[in-house]
Protein backbone atom coordinates (compact mmCIF):
# COMPACT_ATOMS: atom_id res chain seq x y z
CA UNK A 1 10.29 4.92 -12.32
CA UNK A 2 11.12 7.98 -9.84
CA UNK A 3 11.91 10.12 -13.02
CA UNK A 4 8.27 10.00 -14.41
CA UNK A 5 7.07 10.22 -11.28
CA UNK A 6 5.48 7.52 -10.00
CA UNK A 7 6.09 7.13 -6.05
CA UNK A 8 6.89 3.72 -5.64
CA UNK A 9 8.55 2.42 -2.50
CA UNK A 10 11.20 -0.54 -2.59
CA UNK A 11 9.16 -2.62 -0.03
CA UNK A 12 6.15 -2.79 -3.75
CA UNK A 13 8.42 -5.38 -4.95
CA UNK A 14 8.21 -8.37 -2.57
CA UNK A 15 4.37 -7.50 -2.30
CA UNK A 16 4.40 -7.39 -6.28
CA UNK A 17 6.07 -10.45 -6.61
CA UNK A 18 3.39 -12.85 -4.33
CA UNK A 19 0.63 -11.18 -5.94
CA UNK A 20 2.40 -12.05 -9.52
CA UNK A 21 2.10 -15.75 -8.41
CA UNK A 22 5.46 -15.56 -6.88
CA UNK A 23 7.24 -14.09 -9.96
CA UNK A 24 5.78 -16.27 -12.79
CA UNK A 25 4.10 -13.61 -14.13
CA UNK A 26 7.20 -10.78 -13.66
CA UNK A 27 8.39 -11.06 -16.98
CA UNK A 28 11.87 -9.73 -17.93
CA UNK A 29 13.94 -8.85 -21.25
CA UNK A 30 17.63 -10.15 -20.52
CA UNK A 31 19.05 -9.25 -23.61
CA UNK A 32 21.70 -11.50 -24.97
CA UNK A 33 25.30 -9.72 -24.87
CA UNK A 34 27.29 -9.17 -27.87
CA UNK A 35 30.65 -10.82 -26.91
CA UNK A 36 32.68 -7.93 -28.02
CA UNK A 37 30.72 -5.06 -26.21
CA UNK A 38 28.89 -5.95 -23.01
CA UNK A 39 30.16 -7.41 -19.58
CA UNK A 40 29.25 -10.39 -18.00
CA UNK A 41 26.99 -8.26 -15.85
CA UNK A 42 24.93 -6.50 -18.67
CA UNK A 43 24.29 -9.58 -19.69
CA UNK A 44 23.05 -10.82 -16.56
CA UNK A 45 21.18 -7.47 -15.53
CA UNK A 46 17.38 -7.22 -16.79
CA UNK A 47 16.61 -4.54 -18.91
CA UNK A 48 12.73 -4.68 -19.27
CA UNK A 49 9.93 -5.67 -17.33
CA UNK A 50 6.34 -6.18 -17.51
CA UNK A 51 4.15 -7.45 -14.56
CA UNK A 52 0.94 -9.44 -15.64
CA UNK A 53 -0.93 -9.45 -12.85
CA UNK A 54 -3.80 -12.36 -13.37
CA UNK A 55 -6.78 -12.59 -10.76
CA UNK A 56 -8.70 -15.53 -9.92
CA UNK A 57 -11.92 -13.62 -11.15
CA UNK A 58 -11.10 -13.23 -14.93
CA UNK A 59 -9.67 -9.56 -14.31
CA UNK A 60 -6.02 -8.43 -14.99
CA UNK A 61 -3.70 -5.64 -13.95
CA UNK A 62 -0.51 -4.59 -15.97
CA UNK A 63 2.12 -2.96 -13.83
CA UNK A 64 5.75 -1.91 -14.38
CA UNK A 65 5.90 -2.15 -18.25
CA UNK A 66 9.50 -0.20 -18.15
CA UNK A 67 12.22 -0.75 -20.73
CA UNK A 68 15.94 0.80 -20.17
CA UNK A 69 16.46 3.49 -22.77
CA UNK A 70 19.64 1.71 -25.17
CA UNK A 71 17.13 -1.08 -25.23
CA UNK A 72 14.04 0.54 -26.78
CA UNK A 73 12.87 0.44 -30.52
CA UNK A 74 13.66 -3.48 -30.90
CA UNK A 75 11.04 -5.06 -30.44
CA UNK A 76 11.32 -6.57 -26.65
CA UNK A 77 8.76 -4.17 -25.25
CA UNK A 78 6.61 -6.58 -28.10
CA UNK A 79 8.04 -9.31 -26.84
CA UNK A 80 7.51 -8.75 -23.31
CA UNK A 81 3.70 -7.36 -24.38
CA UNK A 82 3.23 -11.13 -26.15
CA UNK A 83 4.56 -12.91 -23.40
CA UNK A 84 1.91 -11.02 -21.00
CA UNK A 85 -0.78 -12.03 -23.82
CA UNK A 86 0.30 -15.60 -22.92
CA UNK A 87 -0.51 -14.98 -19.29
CA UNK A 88 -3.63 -13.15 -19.84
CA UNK A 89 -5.05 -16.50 -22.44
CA UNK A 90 -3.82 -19.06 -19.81
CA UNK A 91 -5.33 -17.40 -16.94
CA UNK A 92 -8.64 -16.92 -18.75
CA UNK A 93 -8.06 -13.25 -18.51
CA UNK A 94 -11.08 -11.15 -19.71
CA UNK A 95 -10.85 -7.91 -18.68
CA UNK A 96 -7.61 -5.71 -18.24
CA UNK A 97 -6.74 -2.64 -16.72
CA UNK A 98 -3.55 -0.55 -15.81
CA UNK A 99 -2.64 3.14 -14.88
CA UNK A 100 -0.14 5.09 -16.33
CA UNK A 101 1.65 8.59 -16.20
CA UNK A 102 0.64 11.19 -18.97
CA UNK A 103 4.15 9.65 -20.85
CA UNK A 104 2.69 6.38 -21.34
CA UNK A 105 -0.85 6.90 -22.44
CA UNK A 106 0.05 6.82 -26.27
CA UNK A 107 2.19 3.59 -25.46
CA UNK A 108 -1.44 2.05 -24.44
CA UNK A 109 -3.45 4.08 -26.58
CA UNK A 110 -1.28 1.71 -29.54
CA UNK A 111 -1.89 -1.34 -27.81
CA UNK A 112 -5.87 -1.04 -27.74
CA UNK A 113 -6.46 0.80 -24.56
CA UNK A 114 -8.66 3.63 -24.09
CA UNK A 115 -8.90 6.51 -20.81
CA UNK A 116 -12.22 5.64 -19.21
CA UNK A 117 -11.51 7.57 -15.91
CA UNK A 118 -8.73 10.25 -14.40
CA UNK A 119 -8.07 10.14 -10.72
CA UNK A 120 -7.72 13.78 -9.75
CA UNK A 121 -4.29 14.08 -6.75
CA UNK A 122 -4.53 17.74 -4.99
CA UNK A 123 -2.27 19.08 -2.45
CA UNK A 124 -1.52 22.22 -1.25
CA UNK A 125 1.02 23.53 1.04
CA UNK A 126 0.58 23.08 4.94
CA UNK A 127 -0.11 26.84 5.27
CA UNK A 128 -3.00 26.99 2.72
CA UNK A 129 -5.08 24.52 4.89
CA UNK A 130 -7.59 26.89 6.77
CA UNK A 131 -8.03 24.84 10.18
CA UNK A 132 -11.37 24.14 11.12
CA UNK A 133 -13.21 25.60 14.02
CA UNK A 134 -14.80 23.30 16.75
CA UNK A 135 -18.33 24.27 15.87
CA UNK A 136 -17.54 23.56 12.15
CA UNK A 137 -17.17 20.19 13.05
CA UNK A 138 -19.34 17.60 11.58
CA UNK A 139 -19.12 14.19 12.62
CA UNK A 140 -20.59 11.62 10.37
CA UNK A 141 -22.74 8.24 12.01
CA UNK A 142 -20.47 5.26 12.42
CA UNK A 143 -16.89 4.76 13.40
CA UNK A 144 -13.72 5.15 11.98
CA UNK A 145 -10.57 2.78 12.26
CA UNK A 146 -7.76 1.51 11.41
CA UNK A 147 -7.29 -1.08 8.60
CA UNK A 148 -5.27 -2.94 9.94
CA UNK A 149 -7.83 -4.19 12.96
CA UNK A 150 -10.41 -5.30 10.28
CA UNK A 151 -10.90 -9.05 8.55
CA UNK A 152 -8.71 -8.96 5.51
CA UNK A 153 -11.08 -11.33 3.73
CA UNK A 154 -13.47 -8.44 4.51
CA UNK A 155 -11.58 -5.78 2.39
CA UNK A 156 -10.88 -8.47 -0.48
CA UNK A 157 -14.11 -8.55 -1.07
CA UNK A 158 -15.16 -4.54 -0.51
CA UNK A 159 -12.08 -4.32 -3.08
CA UNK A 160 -13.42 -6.98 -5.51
CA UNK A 161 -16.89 -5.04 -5.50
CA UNK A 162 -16.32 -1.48 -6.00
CA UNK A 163 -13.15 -2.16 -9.11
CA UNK A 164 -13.95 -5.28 -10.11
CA UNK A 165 -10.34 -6.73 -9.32
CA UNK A 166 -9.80 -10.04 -7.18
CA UNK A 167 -6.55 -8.67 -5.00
CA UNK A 168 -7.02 -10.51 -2.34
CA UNK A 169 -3.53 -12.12 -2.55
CA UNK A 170 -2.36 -8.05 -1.49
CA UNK A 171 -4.59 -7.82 1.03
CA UNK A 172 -4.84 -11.31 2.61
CA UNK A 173 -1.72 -13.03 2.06
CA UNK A 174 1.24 -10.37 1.48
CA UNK A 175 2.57 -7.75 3.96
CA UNK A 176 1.00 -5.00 2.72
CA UNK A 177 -0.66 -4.11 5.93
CA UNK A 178 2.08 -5.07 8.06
CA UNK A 179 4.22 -2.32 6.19
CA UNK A 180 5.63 0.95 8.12
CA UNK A 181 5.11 3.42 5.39
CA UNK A 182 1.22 2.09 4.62
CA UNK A 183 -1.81 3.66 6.34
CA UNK A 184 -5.27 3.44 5.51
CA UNK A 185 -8.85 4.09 7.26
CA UNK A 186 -12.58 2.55 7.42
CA UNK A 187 -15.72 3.27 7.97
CA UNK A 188 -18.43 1.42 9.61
CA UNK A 189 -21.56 2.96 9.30
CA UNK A 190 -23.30 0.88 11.35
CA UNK A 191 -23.43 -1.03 14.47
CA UNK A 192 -23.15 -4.04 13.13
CA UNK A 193 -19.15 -3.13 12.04
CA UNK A 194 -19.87 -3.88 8.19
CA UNK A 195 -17.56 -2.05 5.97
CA UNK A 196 -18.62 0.64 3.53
């Protein structure tokens, strides 16, 4: 994962797991072992994944389609694809999304996805920030704070109405929020502390 970039942390996996009805919808590739050539822990070690991530609202994520190198080209990254096809029919699955490096885009592209949006990241060293002078400031109507202080229930649903996606098993019941290395912000721009 680290080698095509994606900045995952090790704590994603517990929170994955809830949200992927507590691992039945983590599917792995175990590969059988050939008795003459692997070890007893090959054969015990997954060596694909795919998480089908199934909301209550008829929406689907795919994360973490990954398959170890000597086991590409046959056929379990299928196999893993058909057993997430299973998930998708029993759940009543409608609509499905995903995001991907630049790598994997022709890996979707062949399964039937297309691009319909690009999320632009930009950074910049700390020196090329120009600091801003007190008079420049502008300071928008409403309050700021901390998203952890809020009603979870409350971001569920701002979540489920600007994507579309049901999460609310990451935001209400896991620990993303109670994590060290998560942050996040809202706004309120009224009185009446509604979120926007």
């Amino acid at each position: 994962i680290h080698s095509l970039g994606w900045n995952r942390s090790p704590k994603d996996g517990p929170m994955h797991y809830h949200a992927a009805q507590d691992g039945e919808t983590w599917l792995l590739v175990t590969p059988k072992p050939e008795p003459e050539s692997a070890t007893q822990a090959e054969a015990s070690t997954p060596q694909g994944c795919i998480l089908a991530l199934a909301y209550p609202n008829g929406t689907g994520w795919i994360g973490f389609f990954l398959m170890n190198s000597a086991y590409r080209g046959k056929g379990l990254g299928a196999a893993l694809w058909n057993g997430m096809g299973a998930v998708w029919q029993i759940n009543g699955t409608q609509v499905i999304g995903l995001d991907g490096v630049e790598e994997q885009v022709p890996t979707y592209t062949r399964r039937g996805f297309v691009d319909v949006g690009r999320i632009p990241l930009m950074v910049c060293s700390a020196e090329g920030v120009k600091g801003l002078r007190a008079e420049d400031d502008v300071v928008p109507a409403g309050r700021f704070g901390d998203v952890r202080k809020v009603d979870r229930g409350e971001v569920a649903w701002l979540d489920r109405e600007l994507t579309g996606l049901d999460r609310t098993k990451y935001w209400v019941s896991s620990d993303l929020l109670e994590r060290e290395d998560v942050f996040g912000y809202t706004y309120c721009s009224t009185s009446n502390e509604d979120l926007s």
